[in-house]
N, C-alpha and C. Protein backbone atom coordinates (compact mmCIF):
# COMPACT_ATOMS: atom_id res chain seq x y z
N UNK A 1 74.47 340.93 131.26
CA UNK A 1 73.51 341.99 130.96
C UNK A 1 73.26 342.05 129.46
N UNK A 2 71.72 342.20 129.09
CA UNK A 2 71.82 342.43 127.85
C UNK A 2 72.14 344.40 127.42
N UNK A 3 71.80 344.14 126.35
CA UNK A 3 71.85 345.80 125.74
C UNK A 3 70.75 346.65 126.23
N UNK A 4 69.54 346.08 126.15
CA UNK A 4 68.55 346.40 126.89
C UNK A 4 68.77 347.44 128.31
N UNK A 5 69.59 345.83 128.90
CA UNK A 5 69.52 345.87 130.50
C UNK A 5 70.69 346.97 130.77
N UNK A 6 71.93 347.26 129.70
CA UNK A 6 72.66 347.98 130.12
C UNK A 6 71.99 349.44 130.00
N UNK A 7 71.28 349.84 129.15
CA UNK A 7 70.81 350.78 128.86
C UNK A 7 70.13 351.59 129.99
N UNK A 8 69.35 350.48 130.27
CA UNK A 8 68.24 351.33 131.42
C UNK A 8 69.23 351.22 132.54
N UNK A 9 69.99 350.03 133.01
CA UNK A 9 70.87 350.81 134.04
C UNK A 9 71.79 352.10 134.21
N UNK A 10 71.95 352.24 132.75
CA UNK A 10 73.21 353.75 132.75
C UNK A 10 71.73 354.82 132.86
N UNK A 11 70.86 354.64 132.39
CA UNK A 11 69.87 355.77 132.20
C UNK A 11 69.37 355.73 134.49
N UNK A 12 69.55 354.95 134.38
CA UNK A 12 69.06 354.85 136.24
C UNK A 12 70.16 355.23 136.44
N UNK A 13 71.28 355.24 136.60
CA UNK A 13 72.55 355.68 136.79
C UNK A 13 72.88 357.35 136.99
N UNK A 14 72.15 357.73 135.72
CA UNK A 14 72.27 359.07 135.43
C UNK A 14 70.97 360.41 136.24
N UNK A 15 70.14 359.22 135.78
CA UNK A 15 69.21 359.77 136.96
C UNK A 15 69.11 360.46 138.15
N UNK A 16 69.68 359.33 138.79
CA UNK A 16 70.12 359.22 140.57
C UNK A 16 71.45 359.86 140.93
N UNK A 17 72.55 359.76 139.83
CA UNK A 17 73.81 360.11 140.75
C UNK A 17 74.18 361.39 139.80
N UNK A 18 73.62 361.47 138.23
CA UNK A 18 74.72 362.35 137.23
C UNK A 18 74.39 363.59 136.81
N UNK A 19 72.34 363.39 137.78
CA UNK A 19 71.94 364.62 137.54
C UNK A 19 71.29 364.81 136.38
N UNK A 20 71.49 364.92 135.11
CA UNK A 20 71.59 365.09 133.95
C UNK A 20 72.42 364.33 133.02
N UNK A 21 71.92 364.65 132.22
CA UNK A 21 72.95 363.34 130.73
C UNK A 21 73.54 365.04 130.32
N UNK A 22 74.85 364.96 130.10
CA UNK A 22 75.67 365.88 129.58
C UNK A 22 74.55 366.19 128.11
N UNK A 23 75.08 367.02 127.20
CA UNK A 23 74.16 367.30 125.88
C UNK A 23 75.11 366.69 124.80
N UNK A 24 74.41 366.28 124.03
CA UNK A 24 74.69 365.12 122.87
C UNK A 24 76.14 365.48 122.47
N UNK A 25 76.67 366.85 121.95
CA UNK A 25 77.85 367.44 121.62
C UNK A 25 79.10 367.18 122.86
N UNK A 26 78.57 367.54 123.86
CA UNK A 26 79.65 367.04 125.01
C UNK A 26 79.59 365.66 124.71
N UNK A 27 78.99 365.23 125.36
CA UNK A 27 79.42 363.67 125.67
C UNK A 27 80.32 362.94 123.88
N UNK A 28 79.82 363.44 122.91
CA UNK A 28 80.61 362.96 121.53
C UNK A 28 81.93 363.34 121.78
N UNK A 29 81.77 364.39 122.37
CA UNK A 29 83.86 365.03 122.92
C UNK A 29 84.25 363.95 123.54
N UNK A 30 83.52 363.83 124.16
CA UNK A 30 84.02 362.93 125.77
C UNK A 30 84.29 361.64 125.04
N UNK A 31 83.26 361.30 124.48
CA UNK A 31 83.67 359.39 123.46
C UNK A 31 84.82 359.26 122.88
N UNK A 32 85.08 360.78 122.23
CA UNK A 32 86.16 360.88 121.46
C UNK A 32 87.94 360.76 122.08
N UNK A 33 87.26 361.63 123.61
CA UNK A 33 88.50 361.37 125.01
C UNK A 33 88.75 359.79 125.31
N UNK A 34 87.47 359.20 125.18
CA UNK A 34 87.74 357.73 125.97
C UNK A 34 88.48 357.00 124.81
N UNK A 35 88.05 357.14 123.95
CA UNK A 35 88.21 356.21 122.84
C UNK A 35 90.09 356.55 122.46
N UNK A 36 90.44 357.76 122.56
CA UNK A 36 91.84 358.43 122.99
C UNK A 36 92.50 357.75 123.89
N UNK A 37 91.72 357.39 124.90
CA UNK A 37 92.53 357.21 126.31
C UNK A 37 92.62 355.55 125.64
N UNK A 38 91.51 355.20 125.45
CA UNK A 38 91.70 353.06 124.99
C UNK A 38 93.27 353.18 123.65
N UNK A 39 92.94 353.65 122.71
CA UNK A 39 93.89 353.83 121.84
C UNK A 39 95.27 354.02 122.48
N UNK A 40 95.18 354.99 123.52
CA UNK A 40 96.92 354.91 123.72
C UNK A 40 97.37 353.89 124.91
N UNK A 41 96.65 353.01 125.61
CA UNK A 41 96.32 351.48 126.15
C UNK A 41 96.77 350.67 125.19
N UNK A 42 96.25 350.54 123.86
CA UNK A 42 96.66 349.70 122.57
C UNK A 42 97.82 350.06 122.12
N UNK A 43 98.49 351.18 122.06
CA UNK A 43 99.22 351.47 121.67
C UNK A 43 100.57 350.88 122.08
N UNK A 44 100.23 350.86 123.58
CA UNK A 44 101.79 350.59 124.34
C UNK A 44 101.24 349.27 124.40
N UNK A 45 100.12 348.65 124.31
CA UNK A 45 100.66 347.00 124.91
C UNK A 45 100.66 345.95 123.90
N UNK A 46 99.76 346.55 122.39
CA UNK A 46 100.52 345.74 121.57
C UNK A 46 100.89 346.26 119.99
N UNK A 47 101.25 348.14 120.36
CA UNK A 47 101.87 348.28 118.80
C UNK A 47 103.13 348.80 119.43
N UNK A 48 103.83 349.57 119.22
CA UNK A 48 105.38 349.89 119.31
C UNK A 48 106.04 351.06 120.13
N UNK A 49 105.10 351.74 121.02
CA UNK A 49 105.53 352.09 121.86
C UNK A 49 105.25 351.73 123.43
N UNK A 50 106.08 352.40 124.16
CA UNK A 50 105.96 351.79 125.58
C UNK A 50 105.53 352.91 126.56
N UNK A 51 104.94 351.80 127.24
CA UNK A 51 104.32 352.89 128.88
C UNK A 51 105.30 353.72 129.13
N UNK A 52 104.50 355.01 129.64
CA UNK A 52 105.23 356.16 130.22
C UNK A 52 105.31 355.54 131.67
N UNK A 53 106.31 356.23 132.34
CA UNK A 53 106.45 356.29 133.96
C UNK A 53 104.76 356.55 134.67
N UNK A 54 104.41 355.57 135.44
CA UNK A 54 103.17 355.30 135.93
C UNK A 54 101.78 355.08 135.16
N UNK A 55 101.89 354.70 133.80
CA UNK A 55 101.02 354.24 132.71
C UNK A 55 100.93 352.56 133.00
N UNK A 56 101.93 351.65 133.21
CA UNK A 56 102.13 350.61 133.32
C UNK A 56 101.21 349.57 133.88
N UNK A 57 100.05 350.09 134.68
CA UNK A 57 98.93 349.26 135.44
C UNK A 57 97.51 350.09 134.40
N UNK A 58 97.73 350.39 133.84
CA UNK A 58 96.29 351.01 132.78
C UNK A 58 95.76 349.61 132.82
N UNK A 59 94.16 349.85 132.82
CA UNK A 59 93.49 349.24 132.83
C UNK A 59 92.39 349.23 131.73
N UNK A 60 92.80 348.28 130.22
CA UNK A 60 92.14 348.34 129.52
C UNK A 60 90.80 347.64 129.15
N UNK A 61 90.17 347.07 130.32
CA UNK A 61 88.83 346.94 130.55
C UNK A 61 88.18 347.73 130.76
N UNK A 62 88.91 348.44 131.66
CA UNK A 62 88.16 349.96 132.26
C UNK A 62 88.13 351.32 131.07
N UNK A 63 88.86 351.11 130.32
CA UNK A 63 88.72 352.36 129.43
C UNK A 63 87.65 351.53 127.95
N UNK A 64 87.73 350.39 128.06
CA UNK A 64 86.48 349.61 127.04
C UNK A 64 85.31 350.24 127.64
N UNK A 65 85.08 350.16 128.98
CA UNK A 65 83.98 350.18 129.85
C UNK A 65 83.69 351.55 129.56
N UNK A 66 84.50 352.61 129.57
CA UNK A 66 84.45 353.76 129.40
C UNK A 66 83.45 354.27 128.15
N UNK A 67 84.19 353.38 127.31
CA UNK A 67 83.83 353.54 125.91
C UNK A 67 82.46 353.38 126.07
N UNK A 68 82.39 351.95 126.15
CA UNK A 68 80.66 351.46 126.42
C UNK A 68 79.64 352.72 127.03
N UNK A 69 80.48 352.89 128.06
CA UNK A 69 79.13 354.00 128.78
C UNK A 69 79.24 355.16 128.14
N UNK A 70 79.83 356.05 127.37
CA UNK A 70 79.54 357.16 126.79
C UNK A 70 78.84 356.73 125.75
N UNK A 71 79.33 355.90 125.04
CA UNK A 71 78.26 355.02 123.77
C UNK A 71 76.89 354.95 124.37
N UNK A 72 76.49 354.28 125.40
CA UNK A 72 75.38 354.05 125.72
C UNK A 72 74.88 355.33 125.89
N UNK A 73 75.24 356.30 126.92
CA UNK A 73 74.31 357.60 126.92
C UNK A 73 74.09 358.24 125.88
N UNK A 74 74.81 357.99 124.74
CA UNK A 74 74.48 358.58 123.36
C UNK A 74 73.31 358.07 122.93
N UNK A 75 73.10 356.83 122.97
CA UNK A 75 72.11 356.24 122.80
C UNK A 75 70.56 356.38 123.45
N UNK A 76 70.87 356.49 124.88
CA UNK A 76 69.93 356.99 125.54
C UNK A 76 69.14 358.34 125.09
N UNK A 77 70.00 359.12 124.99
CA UNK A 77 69.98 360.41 124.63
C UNK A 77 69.44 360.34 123.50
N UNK A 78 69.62 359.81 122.09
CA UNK A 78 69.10 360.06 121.24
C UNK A 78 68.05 358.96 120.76
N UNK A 79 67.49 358.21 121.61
CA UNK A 79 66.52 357.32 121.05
C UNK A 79 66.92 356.10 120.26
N UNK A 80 67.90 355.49 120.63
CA UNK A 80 68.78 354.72 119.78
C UNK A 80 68.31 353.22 120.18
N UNK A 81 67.53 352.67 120.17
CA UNK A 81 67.32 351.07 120.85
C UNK A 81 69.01 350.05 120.07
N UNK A 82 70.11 349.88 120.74
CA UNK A 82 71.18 349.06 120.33
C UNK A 82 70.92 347.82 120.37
N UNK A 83 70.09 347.32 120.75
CA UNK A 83 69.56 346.30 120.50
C UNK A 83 69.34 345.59 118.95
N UNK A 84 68.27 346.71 118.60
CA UNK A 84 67.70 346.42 117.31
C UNK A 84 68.86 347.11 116.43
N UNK A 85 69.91 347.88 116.88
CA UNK A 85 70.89 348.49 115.69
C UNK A 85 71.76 347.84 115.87
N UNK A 86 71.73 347.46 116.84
CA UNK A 86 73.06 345.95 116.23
C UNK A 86 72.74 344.85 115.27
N UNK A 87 70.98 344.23 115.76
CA UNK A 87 71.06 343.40 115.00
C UNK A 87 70.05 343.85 113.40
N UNK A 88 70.22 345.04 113.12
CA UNK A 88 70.22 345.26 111.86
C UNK A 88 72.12 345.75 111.19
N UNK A 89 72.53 345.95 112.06
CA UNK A 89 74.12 345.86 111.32
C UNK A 89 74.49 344.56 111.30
N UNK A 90 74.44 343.61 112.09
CA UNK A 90 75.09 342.40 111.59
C UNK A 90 73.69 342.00 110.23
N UNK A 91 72.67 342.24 110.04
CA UNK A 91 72.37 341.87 108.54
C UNK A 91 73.17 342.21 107.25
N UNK A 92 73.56 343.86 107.80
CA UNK A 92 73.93 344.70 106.62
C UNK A 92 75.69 344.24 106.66
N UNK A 93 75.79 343.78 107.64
CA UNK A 93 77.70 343.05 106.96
C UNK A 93 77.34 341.88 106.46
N UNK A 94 76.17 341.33 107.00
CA UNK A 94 76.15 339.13 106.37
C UNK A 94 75.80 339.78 105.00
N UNK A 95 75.14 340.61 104.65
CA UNK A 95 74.51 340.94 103.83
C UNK A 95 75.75 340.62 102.42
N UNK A 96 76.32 342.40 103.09
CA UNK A 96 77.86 342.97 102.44
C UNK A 96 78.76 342.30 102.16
N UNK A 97 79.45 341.33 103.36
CA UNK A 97 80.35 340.48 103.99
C UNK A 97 80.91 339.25 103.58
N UNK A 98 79.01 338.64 103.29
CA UNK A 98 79.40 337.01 103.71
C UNK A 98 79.92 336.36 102.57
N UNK A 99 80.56 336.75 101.45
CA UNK A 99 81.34 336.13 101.03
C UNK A 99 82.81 336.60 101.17
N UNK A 100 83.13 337.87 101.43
CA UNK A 100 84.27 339.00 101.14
C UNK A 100 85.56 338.62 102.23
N UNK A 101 85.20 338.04 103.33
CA UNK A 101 86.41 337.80 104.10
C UNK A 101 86.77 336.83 104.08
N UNK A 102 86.13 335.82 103.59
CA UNK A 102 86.87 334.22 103.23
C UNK A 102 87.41 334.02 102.15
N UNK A 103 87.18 334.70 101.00
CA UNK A 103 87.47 335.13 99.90
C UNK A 103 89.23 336.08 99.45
N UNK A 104 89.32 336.00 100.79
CA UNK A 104 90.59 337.57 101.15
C UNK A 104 91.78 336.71 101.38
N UNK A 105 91.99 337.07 100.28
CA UNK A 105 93.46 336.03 100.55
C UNK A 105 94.55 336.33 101.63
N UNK A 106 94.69 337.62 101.80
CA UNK A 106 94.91 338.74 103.11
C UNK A 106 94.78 337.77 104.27
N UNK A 107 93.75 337.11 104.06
CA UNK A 107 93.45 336.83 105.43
C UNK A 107 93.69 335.27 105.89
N UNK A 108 93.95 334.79 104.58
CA UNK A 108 94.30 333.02 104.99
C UNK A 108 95.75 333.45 105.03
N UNK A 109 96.69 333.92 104.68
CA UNK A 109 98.10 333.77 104.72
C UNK A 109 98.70 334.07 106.39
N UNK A 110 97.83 333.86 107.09
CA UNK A 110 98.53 333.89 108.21
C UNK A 110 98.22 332.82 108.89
């Protein structure tokens, strides 16, 4: 799927089954929940703590996915084509960027 294509499917999505798109302030809560819920996924599987009792099958595709779709209705919601704002952010890092991370000594020593 492109960005496009995901778009208008969550917006058909919302349509048909969600009723309504929550209002811009909710759903930023809610991104902020998912993005919570992916973080403590990362947390236990590759920084230093460990799954709680029945955490152990988390599914961190599904809380990416999560992410994605509150992202996207934000987008929907506010007129956002991600399409074209992605590919004006990857200008503004080649832009920023394209000498700065090869340059990083940080980053060859591993």
């Amino acid at each position: 799927m492109t960005l496009e294509e995901i778009q208008k499917r969550v917006d058909a999505w919302i349509k048909e089954y969600g009723v309504r798109y929550f209002s811009e302030l909710t759903n930023m809560a809610i991104l902020t929940e998912e993005v919570g819920e992916l973080a403590r996924i990362m947390v236990r599987k590759y920084g230093d703590q460990s799954f709680k009792r029945g955490e152990e099958n988390a599914d961190l595709g599904d809380e990416m996915a999560d992410v994605l779709w509150v992202l996207v209705c934000l987008a929907n919601q506010t007129g956002v084509d991600l399409t074209k704002a992605l590919e004006k952010n990857f200008e503004k890092k080649t832009l920023r960027d394209k000498d700065r991370h090869i340059k990083n000594r940080k980053l060859k020593s591993k």
